[in-house]
Protein backbone atom coordinates (compact mmCIF):
# COMPACT_ATOMS: atom_id res chain seq x y z
CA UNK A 1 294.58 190.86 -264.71
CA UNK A 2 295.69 187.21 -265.93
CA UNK A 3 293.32 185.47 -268.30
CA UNK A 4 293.64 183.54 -271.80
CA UNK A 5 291.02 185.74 -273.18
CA UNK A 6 291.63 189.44 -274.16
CA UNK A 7 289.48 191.83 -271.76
CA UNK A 8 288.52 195.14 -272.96
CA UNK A 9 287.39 197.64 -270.09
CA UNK A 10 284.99 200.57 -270.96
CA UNK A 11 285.04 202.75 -267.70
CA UNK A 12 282.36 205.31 -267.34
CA UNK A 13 282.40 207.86 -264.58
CA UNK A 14 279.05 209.01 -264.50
CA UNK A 15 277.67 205.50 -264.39
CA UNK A 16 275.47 204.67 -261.84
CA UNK A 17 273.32 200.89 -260.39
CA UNK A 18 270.30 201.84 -258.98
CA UNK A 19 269.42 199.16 -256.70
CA UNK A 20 265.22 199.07 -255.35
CA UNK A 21 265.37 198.08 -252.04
CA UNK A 22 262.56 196.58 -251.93
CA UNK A 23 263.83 193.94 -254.86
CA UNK A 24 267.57 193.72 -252.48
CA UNK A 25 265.61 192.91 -249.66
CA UNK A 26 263.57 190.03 -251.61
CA UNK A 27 266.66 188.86 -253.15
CA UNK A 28 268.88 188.53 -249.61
CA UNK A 29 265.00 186.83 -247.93
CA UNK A 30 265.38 184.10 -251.18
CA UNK A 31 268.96 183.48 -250.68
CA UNK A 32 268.60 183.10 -246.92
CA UNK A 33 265.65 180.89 -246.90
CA UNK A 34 268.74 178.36 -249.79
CA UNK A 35 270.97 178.54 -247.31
CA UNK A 36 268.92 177.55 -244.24
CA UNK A 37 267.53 174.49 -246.47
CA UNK A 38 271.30 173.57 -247.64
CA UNK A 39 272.55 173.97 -244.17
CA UNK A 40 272.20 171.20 -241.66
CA UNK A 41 270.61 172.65 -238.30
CA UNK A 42 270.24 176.21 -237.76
CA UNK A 43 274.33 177.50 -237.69
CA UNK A 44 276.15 177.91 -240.56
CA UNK A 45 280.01 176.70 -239.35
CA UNK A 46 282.57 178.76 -241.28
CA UNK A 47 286.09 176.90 -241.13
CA UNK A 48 288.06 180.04 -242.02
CA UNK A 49 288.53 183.25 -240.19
CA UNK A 50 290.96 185.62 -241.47
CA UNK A 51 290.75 186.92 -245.55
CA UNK A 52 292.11 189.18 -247.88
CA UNK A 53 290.94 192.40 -248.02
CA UNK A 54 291.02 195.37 -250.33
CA UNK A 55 290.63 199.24 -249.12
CA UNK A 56 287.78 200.92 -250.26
CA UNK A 57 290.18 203.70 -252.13
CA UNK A 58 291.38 200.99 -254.41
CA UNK A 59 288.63 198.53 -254.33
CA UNK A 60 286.82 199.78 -257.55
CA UNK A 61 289.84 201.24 -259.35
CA UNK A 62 290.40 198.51 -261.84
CA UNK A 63 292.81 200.46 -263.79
CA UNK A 64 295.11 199.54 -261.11
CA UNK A 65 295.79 196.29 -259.25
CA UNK A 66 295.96 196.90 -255.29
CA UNK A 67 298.98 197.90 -253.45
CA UNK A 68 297.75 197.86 -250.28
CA UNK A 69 295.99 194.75 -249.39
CA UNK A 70 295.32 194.23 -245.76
CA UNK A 71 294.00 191.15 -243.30
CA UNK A 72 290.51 190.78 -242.55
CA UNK A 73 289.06 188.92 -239.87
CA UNK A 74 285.38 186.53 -239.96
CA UNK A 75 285.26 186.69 -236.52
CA UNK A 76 285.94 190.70 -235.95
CA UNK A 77 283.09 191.42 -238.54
CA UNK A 78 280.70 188.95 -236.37
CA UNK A 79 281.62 190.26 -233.31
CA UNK A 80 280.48 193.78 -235.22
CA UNK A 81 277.24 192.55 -236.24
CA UNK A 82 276.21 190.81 -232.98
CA UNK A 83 277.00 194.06 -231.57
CA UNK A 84 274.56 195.73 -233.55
CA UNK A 85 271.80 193.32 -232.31
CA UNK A 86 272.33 194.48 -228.81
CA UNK A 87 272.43 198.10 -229.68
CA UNK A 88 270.68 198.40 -233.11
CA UNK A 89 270.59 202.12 -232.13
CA UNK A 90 274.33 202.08 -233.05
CA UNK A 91 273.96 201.07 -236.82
CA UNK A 92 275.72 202.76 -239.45
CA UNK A 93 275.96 202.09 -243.31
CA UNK A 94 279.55 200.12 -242.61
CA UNK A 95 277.96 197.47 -240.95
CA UNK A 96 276.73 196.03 -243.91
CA UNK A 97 280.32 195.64 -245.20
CA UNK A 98 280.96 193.66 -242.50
CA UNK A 99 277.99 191.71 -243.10
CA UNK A 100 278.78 191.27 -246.74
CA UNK A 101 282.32 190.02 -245.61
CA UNK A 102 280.31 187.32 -243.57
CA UNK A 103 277.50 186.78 -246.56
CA UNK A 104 281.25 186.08 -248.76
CA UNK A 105 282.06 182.84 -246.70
CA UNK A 106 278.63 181.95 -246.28
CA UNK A 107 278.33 181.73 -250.08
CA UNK A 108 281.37 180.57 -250.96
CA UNK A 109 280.20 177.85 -248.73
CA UNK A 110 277.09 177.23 -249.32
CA UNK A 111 275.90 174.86 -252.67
């Protein structure tokens, strides 16, 4: 980690975020009803496709900086999540990584 300031890291292993999901589900209506009133029509046009990407194994393990960092793809996590919409039967708990890769450009887009 590169920085001017000193950073101190106090790692707890029992730690946990409890997360309502009631309050996550508010939060992601709010943040979609900014990004339809920031975005012009009713598509948001992402100009970038492929990203870096960290495996989950290494993702939170801060003591460490990733060795393994592999290609992700905008378009292959779409293709996931339209997917879901025509079989919502097939959902499982990863496609909301592949969402949050999506929600990523959107808000690193989006002012």
């Amino acid at each position: 980690m590169h920085s001017r300031y000193p950073v101190m890291m106090v790692l707890m292993t029992e730690w946990q975020l409890h997360v309502p999901l009631a309050e996550l589900r508010r939060s992601f209506n709010l943040l979609l009803d900014h990004v339809e009133a920031a975005t012009e029509g009713d598509v948001v046009r992402l100009d970038e496709d492929y990203f870096w990407s960290i495996p989950q194994d290494e993702l939170y393990d801060v003591n460490s900086v990733p060795s393994n960092l592999t290609v992700g793809q905008l378009s292959w996590s779409w293709q996931h999540l339209t997917d879901l919409l025509a079989d919502p039967d097939q959902a499982i708990g990863y496609h909301l990584v592949w969402l949050a890769e999506v929600l990523r450009a959107i808000g690193q887009k989006t002012h």
